[in-house]
Protein backbone atom coordinates (compact mmCIF):
# COMPACT_ATOMS: atom_id res chain seq x y z
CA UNK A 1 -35.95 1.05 18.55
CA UNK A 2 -33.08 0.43 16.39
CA UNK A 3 -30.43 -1.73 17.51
CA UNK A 4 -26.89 0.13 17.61
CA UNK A 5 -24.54 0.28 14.35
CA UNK A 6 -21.31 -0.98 14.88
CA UNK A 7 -18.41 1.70 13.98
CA UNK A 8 -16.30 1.48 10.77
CA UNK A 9 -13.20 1.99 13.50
CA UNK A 10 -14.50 -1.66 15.35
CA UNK A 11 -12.09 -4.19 15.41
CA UNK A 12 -11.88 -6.93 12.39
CA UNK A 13 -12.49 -9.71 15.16
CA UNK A 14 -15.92 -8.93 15.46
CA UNK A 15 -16.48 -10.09 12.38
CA UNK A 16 -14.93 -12.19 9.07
CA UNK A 17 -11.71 -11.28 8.83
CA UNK A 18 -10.70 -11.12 4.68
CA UNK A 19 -7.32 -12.87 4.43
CA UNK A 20 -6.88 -11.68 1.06
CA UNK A 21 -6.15 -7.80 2.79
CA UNK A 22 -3.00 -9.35 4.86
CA UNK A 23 -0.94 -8.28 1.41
CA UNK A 24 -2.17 -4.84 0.60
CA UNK A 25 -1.70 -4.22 4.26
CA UNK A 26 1.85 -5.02 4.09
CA UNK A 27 2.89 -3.05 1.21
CA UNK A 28 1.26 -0.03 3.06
CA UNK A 29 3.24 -0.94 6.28
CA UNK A 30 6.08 -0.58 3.59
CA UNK A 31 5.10 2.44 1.96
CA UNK A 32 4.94 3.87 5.57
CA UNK A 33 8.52 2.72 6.65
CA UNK A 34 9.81 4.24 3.71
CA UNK A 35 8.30 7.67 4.28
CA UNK A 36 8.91 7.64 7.88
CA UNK A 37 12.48 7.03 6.26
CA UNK A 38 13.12 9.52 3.91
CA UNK A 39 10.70 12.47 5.69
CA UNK A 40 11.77 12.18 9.40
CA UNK A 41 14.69 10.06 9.97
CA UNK A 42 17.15 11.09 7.72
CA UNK A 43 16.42 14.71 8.05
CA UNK A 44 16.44 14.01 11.83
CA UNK A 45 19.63 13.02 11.70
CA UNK A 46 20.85 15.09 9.79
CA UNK A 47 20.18 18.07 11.55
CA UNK A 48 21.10 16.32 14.94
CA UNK A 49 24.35 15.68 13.51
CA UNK A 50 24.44 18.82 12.70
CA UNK A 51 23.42 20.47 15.78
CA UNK A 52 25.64 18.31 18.37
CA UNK A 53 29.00 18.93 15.74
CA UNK A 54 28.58 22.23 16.36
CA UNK A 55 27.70 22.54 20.08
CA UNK A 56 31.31 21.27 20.20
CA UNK A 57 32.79 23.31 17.98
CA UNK A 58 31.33 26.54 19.62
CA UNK A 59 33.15 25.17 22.71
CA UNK A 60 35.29 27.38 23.92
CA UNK A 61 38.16 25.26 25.37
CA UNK A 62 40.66 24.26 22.37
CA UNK A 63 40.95 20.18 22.72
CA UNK A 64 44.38 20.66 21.63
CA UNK A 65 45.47 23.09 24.77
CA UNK A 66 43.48 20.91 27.29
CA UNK A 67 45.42 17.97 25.94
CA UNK A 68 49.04 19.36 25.85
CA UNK A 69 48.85 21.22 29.13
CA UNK A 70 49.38 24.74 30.29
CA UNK A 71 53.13 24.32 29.07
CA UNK A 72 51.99 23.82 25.78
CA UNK A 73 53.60 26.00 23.18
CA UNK A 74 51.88 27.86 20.11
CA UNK A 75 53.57 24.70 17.54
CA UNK A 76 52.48 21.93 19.74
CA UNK A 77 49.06 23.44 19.34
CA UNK A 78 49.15 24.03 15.58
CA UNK A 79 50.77 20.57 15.07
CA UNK A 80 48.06 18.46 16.88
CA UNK A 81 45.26 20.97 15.29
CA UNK A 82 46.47 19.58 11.85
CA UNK A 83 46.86 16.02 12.93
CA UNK A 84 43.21 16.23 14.32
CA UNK A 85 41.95 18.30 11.15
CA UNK A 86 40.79 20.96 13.71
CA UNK A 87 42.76 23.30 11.15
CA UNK A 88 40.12 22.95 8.40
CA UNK A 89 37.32 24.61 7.74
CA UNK A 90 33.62 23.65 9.72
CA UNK A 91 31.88 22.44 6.77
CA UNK A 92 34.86 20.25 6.00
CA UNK A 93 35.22 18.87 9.42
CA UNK A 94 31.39 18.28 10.19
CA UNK A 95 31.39 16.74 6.42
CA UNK A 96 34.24 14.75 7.51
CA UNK A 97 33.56 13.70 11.10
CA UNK A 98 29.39 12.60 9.65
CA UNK A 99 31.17 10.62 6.81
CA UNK A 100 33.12 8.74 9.55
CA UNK A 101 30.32 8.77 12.12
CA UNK A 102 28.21 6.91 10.07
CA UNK A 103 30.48 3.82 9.43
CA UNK A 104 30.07 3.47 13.04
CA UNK A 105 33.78 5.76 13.64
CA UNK A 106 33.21 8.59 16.20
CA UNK A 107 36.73 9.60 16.33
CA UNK A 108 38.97 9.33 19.61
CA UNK A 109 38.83 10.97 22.77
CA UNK A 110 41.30 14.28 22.95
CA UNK A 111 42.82 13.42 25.99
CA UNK A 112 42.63 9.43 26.53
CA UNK A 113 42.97 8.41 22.46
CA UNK A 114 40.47 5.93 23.37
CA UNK A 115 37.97 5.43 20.31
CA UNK A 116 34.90 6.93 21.69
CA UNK A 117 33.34 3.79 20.01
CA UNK A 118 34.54 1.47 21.72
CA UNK A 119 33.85 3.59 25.12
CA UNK A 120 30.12 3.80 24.15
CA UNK A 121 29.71 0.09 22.94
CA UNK A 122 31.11 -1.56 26.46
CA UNK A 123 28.76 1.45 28.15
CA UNK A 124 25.29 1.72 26.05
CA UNK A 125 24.54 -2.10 27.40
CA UNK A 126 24.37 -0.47 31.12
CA UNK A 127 22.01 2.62 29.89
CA UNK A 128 19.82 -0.12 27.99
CA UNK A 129 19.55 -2.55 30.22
CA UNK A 130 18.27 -0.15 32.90
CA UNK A 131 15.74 1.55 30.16
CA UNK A 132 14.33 -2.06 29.39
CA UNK A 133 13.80 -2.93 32.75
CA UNK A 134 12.44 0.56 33.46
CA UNK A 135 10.10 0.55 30.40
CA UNK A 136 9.00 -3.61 31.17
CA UNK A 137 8.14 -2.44 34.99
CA UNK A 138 6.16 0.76 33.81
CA UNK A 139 4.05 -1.33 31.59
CA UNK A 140 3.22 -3.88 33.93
CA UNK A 141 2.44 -1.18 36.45
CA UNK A 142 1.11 1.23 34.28
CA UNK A 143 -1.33 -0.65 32.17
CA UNK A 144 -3.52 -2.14 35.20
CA UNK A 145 -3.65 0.69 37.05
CA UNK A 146 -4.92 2.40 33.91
CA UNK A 147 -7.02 -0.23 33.26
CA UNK A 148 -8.47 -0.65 36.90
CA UNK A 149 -9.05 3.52 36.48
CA UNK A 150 -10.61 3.59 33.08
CA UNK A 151 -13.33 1.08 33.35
CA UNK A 152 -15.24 3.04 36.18
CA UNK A 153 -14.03 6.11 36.04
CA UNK A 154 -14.53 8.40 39.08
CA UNK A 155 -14.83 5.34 40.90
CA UNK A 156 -12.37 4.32 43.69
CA UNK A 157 -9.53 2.85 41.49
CA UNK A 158 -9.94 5.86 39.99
CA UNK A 159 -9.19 7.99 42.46
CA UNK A 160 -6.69 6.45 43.88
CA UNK A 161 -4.80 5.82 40.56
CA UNK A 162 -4.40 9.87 40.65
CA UNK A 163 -4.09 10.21 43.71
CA UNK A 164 -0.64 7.99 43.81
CA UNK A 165 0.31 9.18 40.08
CA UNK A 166 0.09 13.24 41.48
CA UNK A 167 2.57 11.77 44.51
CA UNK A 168 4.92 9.56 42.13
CA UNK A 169 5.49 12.98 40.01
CA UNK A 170 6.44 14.74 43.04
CA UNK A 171 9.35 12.54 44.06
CA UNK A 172 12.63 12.96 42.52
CA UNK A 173 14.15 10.00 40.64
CA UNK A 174 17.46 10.01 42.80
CA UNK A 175 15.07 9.63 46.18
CA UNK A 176 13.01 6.88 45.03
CA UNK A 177 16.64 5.46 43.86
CA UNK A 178 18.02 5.65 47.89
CA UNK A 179 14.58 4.30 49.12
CA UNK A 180 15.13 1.51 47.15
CA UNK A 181 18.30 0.83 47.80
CA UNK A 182 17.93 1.19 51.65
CA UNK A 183 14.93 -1.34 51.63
CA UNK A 184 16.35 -3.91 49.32
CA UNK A 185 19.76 -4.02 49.42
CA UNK A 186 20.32 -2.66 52.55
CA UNK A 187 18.22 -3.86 55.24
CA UNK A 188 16.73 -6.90 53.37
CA UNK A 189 20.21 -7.78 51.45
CA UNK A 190 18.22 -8.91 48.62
CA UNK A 191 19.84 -7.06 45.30
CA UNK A 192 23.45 -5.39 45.05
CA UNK A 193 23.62 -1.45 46.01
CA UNK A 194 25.78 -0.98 43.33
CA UNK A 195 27.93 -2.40 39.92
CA UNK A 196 26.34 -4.16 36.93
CA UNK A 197 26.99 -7.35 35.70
CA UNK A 198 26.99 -8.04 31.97
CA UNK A 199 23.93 -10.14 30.32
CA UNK A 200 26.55 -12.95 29.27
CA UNK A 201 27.23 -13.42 32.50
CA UNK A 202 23.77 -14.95 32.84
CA UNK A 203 20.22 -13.23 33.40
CA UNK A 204 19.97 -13.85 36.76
CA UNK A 205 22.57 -11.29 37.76
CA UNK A 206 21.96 -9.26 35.40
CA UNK A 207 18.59 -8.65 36.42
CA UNK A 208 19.65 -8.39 39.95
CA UNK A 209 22.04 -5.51 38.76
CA UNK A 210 19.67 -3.71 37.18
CA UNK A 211 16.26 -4.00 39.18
CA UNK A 212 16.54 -1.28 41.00
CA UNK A 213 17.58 1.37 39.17
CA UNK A 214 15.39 -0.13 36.20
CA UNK A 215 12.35 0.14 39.31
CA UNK A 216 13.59 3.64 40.26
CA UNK A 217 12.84 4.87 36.70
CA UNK A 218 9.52 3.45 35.97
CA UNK A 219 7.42 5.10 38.60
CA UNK A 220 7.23 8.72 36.27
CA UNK A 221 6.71 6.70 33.22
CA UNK A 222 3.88 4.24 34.76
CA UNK A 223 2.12 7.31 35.80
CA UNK A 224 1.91 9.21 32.54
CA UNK A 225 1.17 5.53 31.15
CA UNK A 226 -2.00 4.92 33.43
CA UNK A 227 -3.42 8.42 32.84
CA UNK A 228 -3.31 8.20 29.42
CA UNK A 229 -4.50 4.54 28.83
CA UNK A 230 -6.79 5.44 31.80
CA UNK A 231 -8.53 8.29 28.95
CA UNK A 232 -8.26 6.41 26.08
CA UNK A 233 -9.61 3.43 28.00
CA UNK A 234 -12.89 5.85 29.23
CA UNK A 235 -13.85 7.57 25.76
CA UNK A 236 -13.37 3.89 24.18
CA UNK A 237 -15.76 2.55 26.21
CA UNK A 238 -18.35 4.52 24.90
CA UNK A 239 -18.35 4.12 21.11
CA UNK A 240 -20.77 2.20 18.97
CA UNK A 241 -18.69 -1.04 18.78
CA UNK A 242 -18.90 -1.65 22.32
CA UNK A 243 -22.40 -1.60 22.58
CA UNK A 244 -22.96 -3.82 19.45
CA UNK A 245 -20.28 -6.23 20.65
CA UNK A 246 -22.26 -6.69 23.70
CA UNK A 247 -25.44 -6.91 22.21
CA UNK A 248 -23.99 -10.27 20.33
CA UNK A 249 -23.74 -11.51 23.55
CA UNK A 250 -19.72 -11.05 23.52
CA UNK A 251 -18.95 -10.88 27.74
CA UNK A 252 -17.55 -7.71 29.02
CA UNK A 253 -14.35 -8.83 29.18
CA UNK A 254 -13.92 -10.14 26.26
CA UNK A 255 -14.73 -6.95 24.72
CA UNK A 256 -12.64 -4.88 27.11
CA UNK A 257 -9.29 -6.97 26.67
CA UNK A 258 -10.24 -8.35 23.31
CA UNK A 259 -10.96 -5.42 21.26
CA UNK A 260 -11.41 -2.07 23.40
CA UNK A 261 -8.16 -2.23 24.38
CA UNK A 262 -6.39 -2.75 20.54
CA UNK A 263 -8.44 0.88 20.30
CA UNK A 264 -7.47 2.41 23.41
CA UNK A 265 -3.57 1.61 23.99
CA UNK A 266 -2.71 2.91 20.87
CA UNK A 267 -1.92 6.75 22.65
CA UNK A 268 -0.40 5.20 25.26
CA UNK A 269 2.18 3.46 23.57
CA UNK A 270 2.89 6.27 21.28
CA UNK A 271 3.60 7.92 24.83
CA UNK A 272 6.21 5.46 25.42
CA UNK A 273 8.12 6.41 22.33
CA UNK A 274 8.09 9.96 24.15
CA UNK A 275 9.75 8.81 27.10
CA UNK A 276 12.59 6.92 25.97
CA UNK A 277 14.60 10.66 26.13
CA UNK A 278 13.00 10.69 29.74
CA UNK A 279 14.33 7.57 30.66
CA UNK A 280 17.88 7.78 28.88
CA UNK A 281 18.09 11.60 30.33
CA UNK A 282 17.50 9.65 33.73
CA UNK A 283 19.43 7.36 33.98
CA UNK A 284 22.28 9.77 34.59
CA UNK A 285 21.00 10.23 38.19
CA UNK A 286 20.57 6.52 38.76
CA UNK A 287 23.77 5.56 37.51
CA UNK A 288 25.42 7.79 40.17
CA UNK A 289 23.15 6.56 42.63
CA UNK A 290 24.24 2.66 41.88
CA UNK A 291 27.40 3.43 41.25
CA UNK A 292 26.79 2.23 36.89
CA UNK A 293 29.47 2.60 34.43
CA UNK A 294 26.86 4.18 31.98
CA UNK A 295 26.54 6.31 29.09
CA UNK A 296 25.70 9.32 31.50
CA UNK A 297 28.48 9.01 33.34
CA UNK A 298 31.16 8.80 30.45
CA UNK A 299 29.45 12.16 29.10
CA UNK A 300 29.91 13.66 32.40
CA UNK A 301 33.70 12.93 32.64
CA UNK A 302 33.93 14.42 28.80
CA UNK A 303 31.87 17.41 29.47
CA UNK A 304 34.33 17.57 33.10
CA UNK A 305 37.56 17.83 30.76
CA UNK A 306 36.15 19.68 27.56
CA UNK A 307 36.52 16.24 25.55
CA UNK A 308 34.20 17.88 22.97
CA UNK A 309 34.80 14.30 21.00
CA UNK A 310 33.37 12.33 24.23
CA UNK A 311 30.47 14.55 24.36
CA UNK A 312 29.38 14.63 20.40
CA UNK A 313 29.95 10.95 20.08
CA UNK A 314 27.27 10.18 23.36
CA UNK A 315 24.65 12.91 21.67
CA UNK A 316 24.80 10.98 18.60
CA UNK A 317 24.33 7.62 19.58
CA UNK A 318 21.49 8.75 21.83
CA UNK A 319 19.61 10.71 19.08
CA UNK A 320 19.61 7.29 17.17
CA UNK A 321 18.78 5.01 19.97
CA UNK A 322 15.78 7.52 20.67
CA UNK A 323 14.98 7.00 16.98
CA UNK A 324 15.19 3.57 16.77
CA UNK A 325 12.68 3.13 19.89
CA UNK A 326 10.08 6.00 18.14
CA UNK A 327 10.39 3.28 15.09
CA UNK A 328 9.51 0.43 17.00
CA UNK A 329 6.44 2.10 18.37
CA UNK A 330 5.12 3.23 15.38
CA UNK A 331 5.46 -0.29 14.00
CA UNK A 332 3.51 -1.42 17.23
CA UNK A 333 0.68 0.96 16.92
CA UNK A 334 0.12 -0.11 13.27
CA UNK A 335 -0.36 -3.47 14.52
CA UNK A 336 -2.12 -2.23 17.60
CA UNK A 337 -4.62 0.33 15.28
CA UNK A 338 -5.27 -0.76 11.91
CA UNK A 339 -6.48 2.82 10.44
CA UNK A 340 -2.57 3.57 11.32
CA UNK A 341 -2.23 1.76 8.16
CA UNK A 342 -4.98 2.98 5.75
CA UNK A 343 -4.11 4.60 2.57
C-alpha cells in the first residue's frame, strides 16, 4: 500500500524551510495591506462617516434650541446656527466636520463646549481596557476548551464543552456581571465593585479594576471561540499532513500544537475580529453595572440630551477602533496561515 502524500496546505516545518521566500513573502504581506487599504478601509470609512453625520443630522431636536433653553428666541437660534455652521448646507457641513474629524477634531459638545476629543481620549482607555481583558480571558478559556473538544470529538469534553457554551449564551451579560460582583467583591472582598483606576497608576490596580467586567464579557466570546476552533480543530485532524507527520514518527502532540493548530485557529481568530463590535457594544451594560466612566456611558448622556456632536464623535471612533482590531487579525492569520499570503 502506498504510504500517504503529504498536502500542499502542510505546514513548512515539516520540512526545509527556503529562507530565500521570507522576502517575496513580505512584499505580498505589503501588497495585501495596501489593498486591504485602498478597497475596504477607506471606503469603510468613508461611508461610516457618512452614515453616523447624517444619523445626526436627521435628528430631530435642533442642538441650538436644546442648548439655549425653552426661552430661547428665533435670533439666539439663528445666531448660534451660524456660529456652529449648522446654517450651511449638508454636503458642506459633513465635508467640513470629516475634514476636521480626521485631524483627530470632533468638534465640541452643544451643551457642555467640551471638545468631544478630549471626552473620548480620558474615556476610550476604560472601554479598552475592559475589551483586552475580555478578549485575553476568552482566549485562554476558549482555546482549551476547544482544543479539549476537537481532538475527540463526541467524546466527553466534547459534550460538555456544548453543553456549558449552549448555557453561557443563555445568560445575559449584566447577570453574569452581578454574579461576579457578589462572589468577588462582595462576599470574598477580593476586587473593587466599582471605579477604574488608570494603567499609570500601576498594573496591579488596574487589573483589579477591570477583572471583572473584562471576565463578565468573555464568557459569549469564549463560547463562539471553542466551537469554532473546536470544528476547525476536528476537520484538521483528518487531512493528509497529519497522517504523514505521524508516519515520520513526529508524536501526537507535536503535530497537534505544532502544526495542526497553525491550520486550524486561523477561523477562529478571524472570529475574534467579529466580536470586537460584540464586546465594545457590551461593555455599555458592564460599565453601568461597575459603575465605569466609559465610552458607553458618555454616548448615553449625549443621546439623553440630543448632543448629536457627543453621539457622532463616539460612532466614529468606534468604527475605527473596530477597524483597527479587523487589521490586526488579518495580519495574525497571515502569519497564522501562510496561503493567506499567496499570490
Amino acid at each position: 500500500m502506498a504510504a500517504p502524500t503529504l498536502s500542499r496546505d502542510a505546514p513548512a516545518a515539516l520540512g526545509p524551510v527556503d529562507v530565500r521566500r521570507r522576502g517575496p513573502g513580505m512584499a505580498r504581506s505589503l501588497r495585501r495591506a495596501l489593498v486591504l487599504l485602498l478597497l475596504v478601509v477607506v471606503p469603510v470609512v468613508l461611508l461610516s462617516s457618512l452614515i453616523v453625520f447624517t444619523l445626526g443630522h436627521l435628528s430631530p431636536v435642533d442642538p441650538a434650541a436644546a442648548r439655549l433653553g425653552e426661552n430661547a428666541t428665533a435670533a439666539d437660534v439663528a445666531r448660534l446656527h451660524r456660529l456652529w455652521g449648522l446654517d450651511q448646507p449638508f454636503a458642506q457641513q459633513y465635508l467640513s466636520w470629516l475634514g476636521h474629524a480626521l485631524t483627530g477634531d470632533l468638534g465640541r459638545s452643544y451643551l457642555t463646549d467640551i471638545p468631544v476629543a478630549d471626552a473620548i481620549n480620558q474615556r476610550l482607555p476604560v472601554d479598552l481596557s475592559v475589551a483586552l481583558v475580555a478578549l485575553m480571558a476568552a482566549v485562554l478559556i476558549g482555546f482549551p476548551a476547544g482544543i479539549a473538544a476537537g481532538v475527540r470529538p463526541g467524546g466527553r469534553a466534547d459534550r460538555a464543552v456544548t453543553a456549558l457554551g449552549s448555557l453561557a449564551v443563555t445568560v445575559p451579560v449584566f447577570l453574569v456581571g452581578i454574579w461576579l460582583a457578589q462572589l468577588f467583591a462582595v462576599n470574598l472582598k477580593w476586587l473593587p465593585a466599582t471605579g477604574y483606576a488608570p494603567l499609570a497608576g500601576g498594573m496591579g490596580e488596574w487589573l483589579r479594576h477591570v477583572l471583572l467586567p473584562g471576565l463578565s464579557l468573555s464568557f459569549v466570546v469564549a463560547t463562539a471561540l471553542a466551537r469554532q476552533l473546536r470544528t476547525s480543530l476536528a476537520g484538521a485532524l483528518t487531512e493528509n499532513f497529519v497522517i504523514g507527520a505521524t508516519l515520520r514518527g513526529l508524536s501526537a502532540r507535536r503535530v497537534l500544537f505544532v502544526h495542526v493548530l497553525r491550520t486550524a485557529a486561523g477561523p477562529a481568530v478571524s472570529l475574534i475580529g467579529l466580536e470586537v463590535p460584540e464586546l465594545l457594544g457590551g461593555s455599555v451594560v458592564v460599565e453601568t453595572v461597575f459603575g465605569l466612566p466609559g465610552l458607553g456611558q458618555y454616548a448615553l448622556s449625549g443621546a439623553a440630551s440630543h448632543d448629536t456632536a457627543v453621539v457622532q464623535g463616539v460612532l466614529l471612533v468606534t468604527v475605527g477602533v473596530v477597524l483597527v482590531a479587523n487589521l490586526l487579525v488579518d495580519a495574525l492569520i497571515g502569519r497564522l496561515r501562510p496561503e493567506t499570503r499567496k499570490g
